[in-house]
Protein backbone atom coordinates (compact mmCIF):
# COMPACT_ATOMS: atom_id res chain seq x y z
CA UNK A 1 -2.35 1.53 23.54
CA UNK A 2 -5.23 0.95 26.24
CA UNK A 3 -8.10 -0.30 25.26
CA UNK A 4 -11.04 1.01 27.06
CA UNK A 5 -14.24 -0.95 27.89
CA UNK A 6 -16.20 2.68 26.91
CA UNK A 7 -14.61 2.18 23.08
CA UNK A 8 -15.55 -1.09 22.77
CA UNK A 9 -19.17 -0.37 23.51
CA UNK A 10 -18.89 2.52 21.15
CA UNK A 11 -17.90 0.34 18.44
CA UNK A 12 -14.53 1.94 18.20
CA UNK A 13 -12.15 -0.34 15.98
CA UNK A 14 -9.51 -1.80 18.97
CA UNK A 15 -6.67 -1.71 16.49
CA UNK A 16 -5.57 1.23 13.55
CA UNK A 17 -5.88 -0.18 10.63
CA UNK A 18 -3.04 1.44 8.39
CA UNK A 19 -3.23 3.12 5.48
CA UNK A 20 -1.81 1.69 1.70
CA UNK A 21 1.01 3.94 1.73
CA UNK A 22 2.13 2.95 5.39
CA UNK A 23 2.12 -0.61 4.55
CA UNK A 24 4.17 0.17 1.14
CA UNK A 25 6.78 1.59 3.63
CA UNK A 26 7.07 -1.34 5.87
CA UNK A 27 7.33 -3.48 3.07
CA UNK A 28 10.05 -1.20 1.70
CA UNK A 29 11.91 -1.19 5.04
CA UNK A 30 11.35 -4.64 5.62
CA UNK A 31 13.72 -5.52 2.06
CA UNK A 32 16.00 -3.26 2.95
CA UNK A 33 16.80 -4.89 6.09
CA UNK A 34 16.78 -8.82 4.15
CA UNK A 35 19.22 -6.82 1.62
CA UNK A 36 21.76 -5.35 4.21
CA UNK A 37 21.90 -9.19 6.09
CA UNK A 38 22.05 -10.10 2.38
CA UNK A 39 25.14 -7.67 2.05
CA UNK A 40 26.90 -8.49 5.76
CA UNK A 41 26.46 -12.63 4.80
CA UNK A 42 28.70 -12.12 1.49
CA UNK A 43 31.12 -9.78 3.29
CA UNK A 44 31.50 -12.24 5.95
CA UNK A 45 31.61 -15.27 3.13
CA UNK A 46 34.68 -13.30 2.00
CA UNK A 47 36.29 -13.23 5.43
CA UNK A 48 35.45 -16.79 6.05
CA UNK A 49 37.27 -17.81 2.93
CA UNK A 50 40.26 -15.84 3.66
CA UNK A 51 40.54 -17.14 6.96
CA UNK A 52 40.44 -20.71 5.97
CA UNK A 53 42.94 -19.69 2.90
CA UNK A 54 45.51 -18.54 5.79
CA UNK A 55 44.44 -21.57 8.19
CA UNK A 56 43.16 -19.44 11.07
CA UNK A 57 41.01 -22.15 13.02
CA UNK A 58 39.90 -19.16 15.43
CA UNK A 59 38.82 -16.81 12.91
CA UNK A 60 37.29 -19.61 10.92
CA UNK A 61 35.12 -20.49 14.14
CA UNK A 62 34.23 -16.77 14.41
CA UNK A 63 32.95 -16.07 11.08
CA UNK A 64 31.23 -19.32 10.76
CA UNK A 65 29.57 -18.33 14.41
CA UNK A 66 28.40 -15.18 12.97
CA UNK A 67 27.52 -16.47 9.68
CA UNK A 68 24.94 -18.89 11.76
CA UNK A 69 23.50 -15.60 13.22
CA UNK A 70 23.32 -13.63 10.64
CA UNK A 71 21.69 -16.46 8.43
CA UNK A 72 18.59 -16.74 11.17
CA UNK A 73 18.67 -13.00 11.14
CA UNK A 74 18.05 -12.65 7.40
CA UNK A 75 15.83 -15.74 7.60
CA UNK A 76 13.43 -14.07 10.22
CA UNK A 77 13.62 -10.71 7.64
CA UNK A 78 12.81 -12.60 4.74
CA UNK A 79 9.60 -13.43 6.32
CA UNK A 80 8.71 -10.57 7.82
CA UNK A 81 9.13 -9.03 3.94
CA UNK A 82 7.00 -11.51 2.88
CA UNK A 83 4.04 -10.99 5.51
CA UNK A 84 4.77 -7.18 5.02
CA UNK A 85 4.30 -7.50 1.06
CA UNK A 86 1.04 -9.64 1.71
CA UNK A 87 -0.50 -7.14 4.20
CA UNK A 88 0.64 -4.36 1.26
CA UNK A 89 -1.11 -6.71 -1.32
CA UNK A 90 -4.62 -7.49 0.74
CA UNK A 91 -4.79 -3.79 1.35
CA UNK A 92 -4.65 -2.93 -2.29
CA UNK A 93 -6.44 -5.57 -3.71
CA UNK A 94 -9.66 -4.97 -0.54
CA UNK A 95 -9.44 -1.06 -1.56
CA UNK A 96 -10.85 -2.53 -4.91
CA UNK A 97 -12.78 -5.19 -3.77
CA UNK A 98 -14.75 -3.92 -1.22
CA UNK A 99 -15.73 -0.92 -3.47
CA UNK A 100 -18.61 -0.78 -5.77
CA UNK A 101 -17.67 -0.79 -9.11
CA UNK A 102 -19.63 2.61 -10.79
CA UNK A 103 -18.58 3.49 -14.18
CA UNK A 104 -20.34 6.39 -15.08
CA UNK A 105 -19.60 9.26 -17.31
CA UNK A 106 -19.06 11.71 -14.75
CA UNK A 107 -19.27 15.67 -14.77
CA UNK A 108 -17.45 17.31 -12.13
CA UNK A 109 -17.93 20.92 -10.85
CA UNK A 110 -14.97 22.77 -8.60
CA UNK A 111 -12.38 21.14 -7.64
CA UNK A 112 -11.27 20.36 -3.89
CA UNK A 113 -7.98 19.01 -2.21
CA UNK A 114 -7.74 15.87 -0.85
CA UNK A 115 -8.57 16.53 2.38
CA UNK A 116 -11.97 18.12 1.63
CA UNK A 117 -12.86 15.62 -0.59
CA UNK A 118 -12.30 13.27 2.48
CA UNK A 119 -14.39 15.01 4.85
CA UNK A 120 -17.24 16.19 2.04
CA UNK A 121 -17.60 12.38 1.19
CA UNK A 122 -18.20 11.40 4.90
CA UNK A 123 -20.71 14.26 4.75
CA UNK A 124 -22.43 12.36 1.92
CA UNK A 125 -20.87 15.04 -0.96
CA UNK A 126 -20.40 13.02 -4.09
CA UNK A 127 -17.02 12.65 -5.04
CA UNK A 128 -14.77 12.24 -8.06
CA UNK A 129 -11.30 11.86 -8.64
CA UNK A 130 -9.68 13.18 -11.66
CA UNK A 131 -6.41 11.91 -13.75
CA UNK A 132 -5.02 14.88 -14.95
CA UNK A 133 -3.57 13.98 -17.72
CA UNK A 134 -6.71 11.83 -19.40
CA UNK A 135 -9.26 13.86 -17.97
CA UNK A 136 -10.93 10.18 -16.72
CA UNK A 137 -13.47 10.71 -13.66
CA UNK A 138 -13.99 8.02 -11.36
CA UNK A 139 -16.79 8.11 -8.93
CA UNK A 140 -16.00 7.31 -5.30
CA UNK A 141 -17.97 4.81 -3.58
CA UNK A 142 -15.62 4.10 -0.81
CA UNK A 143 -13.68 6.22 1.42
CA UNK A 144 -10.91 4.15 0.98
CA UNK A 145 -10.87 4.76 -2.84
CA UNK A 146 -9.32 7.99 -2.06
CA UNK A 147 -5.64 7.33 -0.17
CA UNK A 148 -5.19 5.43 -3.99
CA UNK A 149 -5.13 8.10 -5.59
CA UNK A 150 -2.26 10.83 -5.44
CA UNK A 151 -3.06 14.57 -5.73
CA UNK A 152 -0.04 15.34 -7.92
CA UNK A 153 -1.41 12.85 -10.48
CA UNK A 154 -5.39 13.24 -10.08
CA UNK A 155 -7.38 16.58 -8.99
CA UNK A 156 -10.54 15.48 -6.17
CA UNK A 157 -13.81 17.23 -7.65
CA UNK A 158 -17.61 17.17 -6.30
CA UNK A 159 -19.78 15.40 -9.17
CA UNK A 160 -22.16 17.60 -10.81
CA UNK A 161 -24.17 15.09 -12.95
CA UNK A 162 -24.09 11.44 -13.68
CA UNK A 163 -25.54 9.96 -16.78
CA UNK A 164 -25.00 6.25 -17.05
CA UNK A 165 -24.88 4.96 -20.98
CA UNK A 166 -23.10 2.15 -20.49
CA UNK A 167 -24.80 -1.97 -20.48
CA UNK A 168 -23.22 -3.71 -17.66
CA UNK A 169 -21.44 -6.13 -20.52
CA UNK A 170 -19.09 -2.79 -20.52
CA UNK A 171 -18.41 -2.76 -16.73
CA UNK A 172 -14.83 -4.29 -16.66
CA UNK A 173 -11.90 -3.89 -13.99
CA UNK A 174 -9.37 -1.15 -14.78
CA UNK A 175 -12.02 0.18 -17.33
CA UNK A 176 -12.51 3.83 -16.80
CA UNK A 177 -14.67 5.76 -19.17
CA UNK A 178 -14.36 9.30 -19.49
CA UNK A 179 -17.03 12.38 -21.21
CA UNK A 180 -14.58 12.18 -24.27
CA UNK A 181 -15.55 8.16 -25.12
């Protein structure tokens, strides 16, 4: 990717950030790789003892040879899983920290897919997403808020009316409150 001097002075971010879910799959891919070099150092453990069973000094030397690469290999993985499952964490953990935390009880009009909900929040449409199986609304403050949530587990809905009755002693983390509390 080019960066142009133009973008810059636009205020264009110079890298993508990526979304939750891509960073989820890196992290997945990442321990799959550390689990196959995982895999390939016992099978070649296996080979190494058999050769030194039978007193093969050249097969000895070749499995301990590619036991030495393989070990730097899985070494290099295992961190890359690591800094892959951090970048995974910080994501999820900013999604909720750089959000405002509004717990209202919420009444939502028609529904909308994801999509629309995206593009009518941007347009300054207030937003709410929908677990389908409580019936809990919770108001979006952030655009961000909305790649957490999956549309086969929570409907996207424009908010109709707000009515706050909660003190802010009731404003916890994880705390949703819903029209039926």
């Amino acid at each position: 990717m080019k960066i142009k001097l133009k973008d810059i002075i636009l205020g264009k971010p110079l890298t993508e950030a990526k979304s939750a879910k891509a960073l989820r799959a890196d992290y997945d891919k990442a321990v799959k790789k550390e689990q196959a070099l995982s895999s390939l150092l016992l099978v070649n453990l296996e080979k190494y003892k058999a050769a030194k069973a039978k007193g093969d000094d050249k097969a000895i030397a070749k499995h301990t040879k590619i036991a030495g690469d393989l070990g730097k290999k899985k070494k290099r993985a295992s961190e890359v899983a690591i800094d892959a499952y951090q970048a995974y964490e910080d994501k999820i953990s900013g999604l909720h920290a750089d959000a405002e935390l509004e717990i209202n009880e919420v009444k939502t009009g028609n529904k909308i897919n994801k999509a629309r909900a995206k593009a009518h929040f941007k347009q300054g449409e207030n937003i709410a997403v929908v677990d389908k199986n409580t019936g809990d609304a919770i108001r979006i403050t952030d655009l961000r808020q909305l790649d957490a949530f999956d549309s086969k587990t929570h409907d996207f809905a424009y908010i109709t009316d707000t009515s706050n009755k909660y003190t802010p002693g009731d404003y916890k983390i994880g705390k949703t409150f819903s029209a039926h509390d």
